[in-house]
N, C-alpha and C. Protein backbone atom coordinates (compact mmCIF):
# COMPACT_ATOMS: atom_id res chain seq x y z
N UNK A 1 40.00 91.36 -6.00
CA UNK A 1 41.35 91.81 -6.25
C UNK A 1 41.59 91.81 -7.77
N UNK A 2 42.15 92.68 -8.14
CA UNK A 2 42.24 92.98 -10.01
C UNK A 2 43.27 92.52 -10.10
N UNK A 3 44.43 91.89 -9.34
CA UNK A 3 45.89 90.80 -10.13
C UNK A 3 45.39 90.05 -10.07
N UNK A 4 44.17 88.99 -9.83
CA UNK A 4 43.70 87.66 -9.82
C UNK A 4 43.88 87.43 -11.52
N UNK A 5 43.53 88.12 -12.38
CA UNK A 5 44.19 87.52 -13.65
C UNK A 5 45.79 87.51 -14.06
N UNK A 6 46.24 88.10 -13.36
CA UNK A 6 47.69 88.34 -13.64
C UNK A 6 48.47 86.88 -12.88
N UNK A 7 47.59 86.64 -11.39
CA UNK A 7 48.09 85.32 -11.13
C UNK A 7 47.57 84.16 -11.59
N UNK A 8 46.53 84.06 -12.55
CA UNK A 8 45.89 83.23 -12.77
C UNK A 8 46.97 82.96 -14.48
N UNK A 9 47.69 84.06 -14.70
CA UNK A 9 48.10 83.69 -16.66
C UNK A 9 49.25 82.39 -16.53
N UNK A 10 50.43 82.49 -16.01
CA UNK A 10 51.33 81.31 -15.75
C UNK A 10 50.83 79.94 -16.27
N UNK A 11 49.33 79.77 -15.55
CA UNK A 11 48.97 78.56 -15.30
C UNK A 11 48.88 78.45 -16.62
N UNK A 12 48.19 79.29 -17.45
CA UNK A 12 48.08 79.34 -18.61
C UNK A 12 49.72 79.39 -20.13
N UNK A 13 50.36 80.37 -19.76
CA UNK A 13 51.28 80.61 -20.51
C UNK A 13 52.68 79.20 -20.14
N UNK A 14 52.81 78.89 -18.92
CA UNK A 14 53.90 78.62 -19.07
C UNK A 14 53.83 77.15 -20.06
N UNK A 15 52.69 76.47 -19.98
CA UNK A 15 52.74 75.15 -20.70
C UNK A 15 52.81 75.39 -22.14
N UNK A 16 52.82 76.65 -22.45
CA UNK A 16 52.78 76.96 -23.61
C UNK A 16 54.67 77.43 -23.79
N UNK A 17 54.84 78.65 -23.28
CA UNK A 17 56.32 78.64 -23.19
C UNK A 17 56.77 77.18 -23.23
N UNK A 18 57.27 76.29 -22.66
CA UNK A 18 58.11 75.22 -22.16
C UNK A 18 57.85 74.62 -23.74
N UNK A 19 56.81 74.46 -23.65
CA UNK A 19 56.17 73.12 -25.12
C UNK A 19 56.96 74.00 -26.75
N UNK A 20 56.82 75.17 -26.96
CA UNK A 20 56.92 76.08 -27.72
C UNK A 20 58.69 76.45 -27.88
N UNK A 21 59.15 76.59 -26.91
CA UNK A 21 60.69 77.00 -27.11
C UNK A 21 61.34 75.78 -26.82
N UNK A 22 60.77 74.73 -27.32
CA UNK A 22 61.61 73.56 -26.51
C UNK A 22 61.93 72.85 -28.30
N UNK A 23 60.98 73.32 -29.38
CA UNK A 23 61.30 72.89 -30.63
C UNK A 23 62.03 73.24 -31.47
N UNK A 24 62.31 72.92 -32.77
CA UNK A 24 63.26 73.18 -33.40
C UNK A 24 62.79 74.91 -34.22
N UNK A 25 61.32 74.58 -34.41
CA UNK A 25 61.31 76.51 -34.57
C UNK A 25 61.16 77.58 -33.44
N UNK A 26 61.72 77.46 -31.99
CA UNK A 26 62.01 78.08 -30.79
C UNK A 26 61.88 79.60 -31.36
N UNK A 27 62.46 79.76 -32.43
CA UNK A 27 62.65 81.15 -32.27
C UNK A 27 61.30 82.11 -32.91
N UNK A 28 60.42 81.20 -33.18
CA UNK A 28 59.13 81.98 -33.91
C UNK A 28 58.27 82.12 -32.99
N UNK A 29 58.66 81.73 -31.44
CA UNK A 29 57.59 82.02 -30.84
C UNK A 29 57.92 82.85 -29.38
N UNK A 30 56.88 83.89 -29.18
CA UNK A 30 57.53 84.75 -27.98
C UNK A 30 56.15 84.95 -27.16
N UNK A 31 55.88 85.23 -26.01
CA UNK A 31 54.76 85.84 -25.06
C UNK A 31 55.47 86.66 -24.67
N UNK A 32 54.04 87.83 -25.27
CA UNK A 32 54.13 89.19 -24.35
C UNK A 32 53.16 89.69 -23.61
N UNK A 33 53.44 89.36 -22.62
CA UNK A 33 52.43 90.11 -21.21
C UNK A 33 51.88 91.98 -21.69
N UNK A 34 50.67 92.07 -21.83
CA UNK A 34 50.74 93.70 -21.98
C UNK A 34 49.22 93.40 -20.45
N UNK A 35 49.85 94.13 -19.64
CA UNK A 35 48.41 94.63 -18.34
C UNK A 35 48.08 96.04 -18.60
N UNK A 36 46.58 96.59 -19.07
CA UNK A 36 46.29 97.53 -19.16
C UNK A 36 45.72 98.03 -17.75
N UNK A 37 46.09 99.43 -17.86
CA UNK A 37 45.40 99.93 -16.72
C UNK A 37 44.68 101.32 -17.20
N UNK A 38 43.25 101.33 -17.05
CA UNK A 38 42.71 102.20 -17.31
C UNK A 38 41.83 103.03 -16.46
N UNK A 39 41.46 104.28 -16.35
CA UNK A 39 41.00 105.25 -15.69
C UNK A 39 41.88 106.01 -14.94
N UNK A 40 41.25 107.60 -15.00
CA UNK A 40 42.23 108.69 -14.28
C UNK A 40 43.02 108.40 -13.27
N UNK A 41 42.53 107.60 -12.26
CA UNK A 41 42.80 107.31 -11.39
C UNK A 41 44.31 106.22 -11.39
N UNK A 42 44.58 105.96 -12.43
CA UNK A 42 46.04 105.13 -12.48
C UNK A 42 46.89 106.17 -12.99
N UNK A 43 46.80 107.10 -13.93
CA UNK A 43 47.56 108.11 -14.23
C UNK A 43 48.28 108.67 -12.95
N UNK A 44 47.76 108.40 -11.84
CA UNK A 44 48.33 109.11 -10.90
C UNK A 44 48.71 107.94 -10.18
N UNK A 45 48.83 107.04 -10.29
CA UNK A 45 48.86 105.88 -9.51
C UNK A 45 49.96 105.34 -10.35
N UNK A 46 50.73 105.87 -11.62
CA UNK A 46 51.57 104.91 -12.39
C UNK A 46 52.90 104.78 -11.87
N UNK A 47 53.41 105.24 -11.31
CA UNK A 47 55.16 105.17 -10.62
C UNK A 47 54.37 104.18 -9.78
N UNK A 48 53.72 104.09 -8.53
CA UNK A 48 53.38 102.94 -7.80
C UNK A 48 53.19 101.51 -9.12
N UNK A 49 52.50 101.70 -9.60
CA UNK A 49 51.77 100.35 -10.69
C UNK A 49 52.91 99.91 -11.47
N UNK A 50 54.00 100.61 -11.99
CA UNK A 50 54.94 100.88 -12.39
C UNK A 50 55.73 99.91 -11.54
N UNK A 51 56.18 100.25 -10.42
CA UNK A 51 56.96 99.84 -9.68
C UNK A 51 56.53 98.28 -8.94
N UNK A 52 54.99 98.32 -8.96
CA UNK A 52 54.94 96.69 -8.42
C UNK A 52 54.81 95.83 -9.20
N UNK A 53 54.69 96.53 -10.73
CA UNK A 53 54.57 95.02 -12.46
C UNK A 53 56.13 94.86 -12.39
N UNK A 54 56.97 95.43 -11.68
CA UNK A 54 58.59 95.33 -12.13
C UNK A 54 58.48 94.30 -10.73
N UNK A 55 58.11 94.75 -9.45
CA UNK A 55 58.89 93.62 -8.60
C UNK A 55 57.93 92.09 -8.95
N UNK A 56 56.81 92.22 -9.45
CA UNK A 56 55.93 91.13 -9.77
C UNK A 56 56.10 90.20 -10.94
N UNK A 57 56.84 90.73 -11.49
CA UNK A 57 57.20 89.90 -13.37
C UNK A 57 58.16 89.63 -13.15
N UNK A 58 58.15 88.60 -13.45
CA UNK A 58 60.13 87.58 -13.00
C UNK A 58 60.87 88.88 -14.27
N UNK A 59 62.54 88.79 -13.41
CA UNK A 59 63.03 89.92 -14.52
C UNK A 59 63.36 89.28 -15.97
N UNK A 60 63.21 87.73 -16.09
CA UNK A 60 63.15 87.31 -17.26
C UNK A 60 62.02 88.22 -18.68
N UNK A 61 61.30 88.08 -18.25
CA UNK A 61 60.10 88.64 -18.73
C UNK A 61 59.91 90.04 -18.72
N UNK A 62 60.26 90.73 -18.39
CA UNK A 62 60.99 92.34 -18.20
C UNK A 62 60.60 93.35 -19.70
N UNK A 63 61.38 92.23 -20.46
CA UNK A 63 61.98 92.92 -21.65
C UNK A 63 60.36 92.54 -22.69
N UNK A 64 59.72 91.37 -22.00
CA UNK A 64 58.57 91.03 -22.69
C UNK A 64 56.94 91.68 -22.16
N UNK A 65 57.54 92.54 -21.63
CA UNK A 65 55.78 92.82 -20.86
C UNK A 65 55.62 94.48 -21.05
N UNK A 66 54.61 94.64 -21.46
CA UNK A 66 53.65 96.03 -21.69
C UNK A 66 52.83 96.71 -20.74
N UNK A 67 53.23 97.81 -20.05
CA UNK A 67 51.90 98.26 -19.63
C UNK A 67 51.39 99.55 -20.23
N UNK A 68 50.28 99.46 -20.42
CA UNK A 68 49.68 100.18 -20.86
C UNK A 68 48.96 101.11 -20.44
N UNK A 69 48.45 102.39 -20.32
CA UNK A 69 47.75 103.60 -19.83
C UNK A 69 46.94 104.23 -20.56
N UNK A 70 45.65 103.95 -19.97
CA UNK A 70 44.41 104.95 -21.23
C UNK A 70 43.05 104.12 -21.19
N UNK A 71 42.41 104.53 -22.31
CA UNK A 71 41.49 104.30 -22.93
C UNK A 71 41.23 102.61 -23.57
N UNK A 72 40.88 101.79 -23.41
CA UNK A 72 41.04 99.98 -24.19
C UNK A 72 39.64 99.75 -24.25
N UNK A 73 38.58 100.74 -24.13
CA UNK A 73 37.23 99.95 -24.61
C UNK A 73 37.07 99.56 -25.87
N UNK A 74 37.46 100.04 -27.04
CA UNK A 74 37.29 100.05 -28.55
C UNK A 74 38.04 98.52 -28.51
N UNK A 75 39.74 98.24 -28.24
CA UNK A 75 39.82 97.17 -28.30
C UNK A 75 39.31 95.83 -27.13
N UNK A 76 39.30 96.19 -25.98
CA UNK A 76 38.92 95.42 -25.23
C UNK A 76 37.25 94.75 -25.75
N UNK A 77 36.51 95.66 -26.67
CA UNK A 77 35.16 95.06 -27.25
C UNK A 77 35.72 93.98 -28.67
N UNK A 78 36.48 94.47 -29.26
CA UNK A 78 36.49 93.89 -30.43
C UNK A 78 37.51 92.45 -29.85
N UNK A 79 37.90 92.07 -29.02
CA UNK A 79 38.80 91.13 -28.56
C UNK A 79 37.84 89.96 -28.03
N UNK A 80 36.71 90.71 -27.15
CA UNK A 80 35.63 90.22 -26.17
C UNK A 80 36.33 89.86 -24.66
N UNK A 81 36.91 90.94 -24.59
CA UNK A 81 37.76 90.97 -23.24
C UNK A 81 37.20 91.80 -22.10
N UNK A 82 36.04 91.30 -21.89
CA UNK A 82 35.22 92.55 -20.86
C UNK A 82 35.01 91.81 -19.45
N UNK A 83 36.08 90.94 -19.08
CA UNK A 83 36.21 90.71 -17.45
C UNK A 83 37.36 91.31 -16.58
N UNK A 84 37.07 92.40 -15.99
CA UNK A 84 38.30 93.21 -15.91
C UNK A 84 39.47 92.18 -15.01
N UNK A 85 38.69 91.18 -13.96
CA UNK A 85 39.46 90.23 -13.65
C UNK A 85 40.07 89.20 -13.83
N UNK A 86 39.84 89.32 -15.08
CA UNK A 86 40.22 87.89 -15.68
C UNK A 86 41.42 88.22 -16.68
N UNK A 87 42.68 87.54 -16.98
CA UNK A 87 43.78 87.42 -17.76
C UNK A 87 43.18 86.71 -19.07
N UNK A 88 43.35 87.27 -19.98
CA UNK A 88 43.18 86.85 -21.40
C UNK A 88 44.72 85.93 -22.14
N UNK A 89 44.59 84.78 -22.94
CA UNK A 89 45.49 84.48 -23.48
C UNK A 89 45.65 84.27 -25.32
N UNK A 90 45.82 85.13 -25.84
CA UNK A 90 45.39 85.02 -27.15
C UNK A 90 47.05 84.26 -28.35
């Protein structure tokens, strides 16, 4: 299943959120979710993909999350982000 990184980031981000906005420089720090989706095959698939990152992302996070459509090998190499299942936290 390809959201196994998407459910796997929380575990990751939120100890970071909580620890991070809980200090006195709160405001220098933000997470932004970007989920790429790449190949022809989502271009046509984006109102669906579209529509289940909105019921799936708390609406807190709404205003903080990216999706993306296209091409990400150039950056996905230079990052070393080549597990398509896996959530990255940088």
């Amino acid at each position: 299943c390809k959201d196994f990184g998407a459910r796997m980031l929380p575990s990751w981000t939120d100890p970071f959120d909580k620890a991070l906005r809980n200090g006195k420089d709160a405001e220098r720090f933000e997470i932004v979710r970007i989920t790429v989706n790449e190949g022809w095959v989502t271009k046509l698939l984006t109102p669906f993909i579209v529509s289940g990152a909105k019921k799936n992302t708390p609406e807190k996070d709404h205003a903080n999350t990216l999706l993306y459509f296209g091409d990400a090998e150039e950056w996905r190499d230079i990052l070393r982000m080549h597990n398509i299942y896996t959530g990255y936290v940088f």
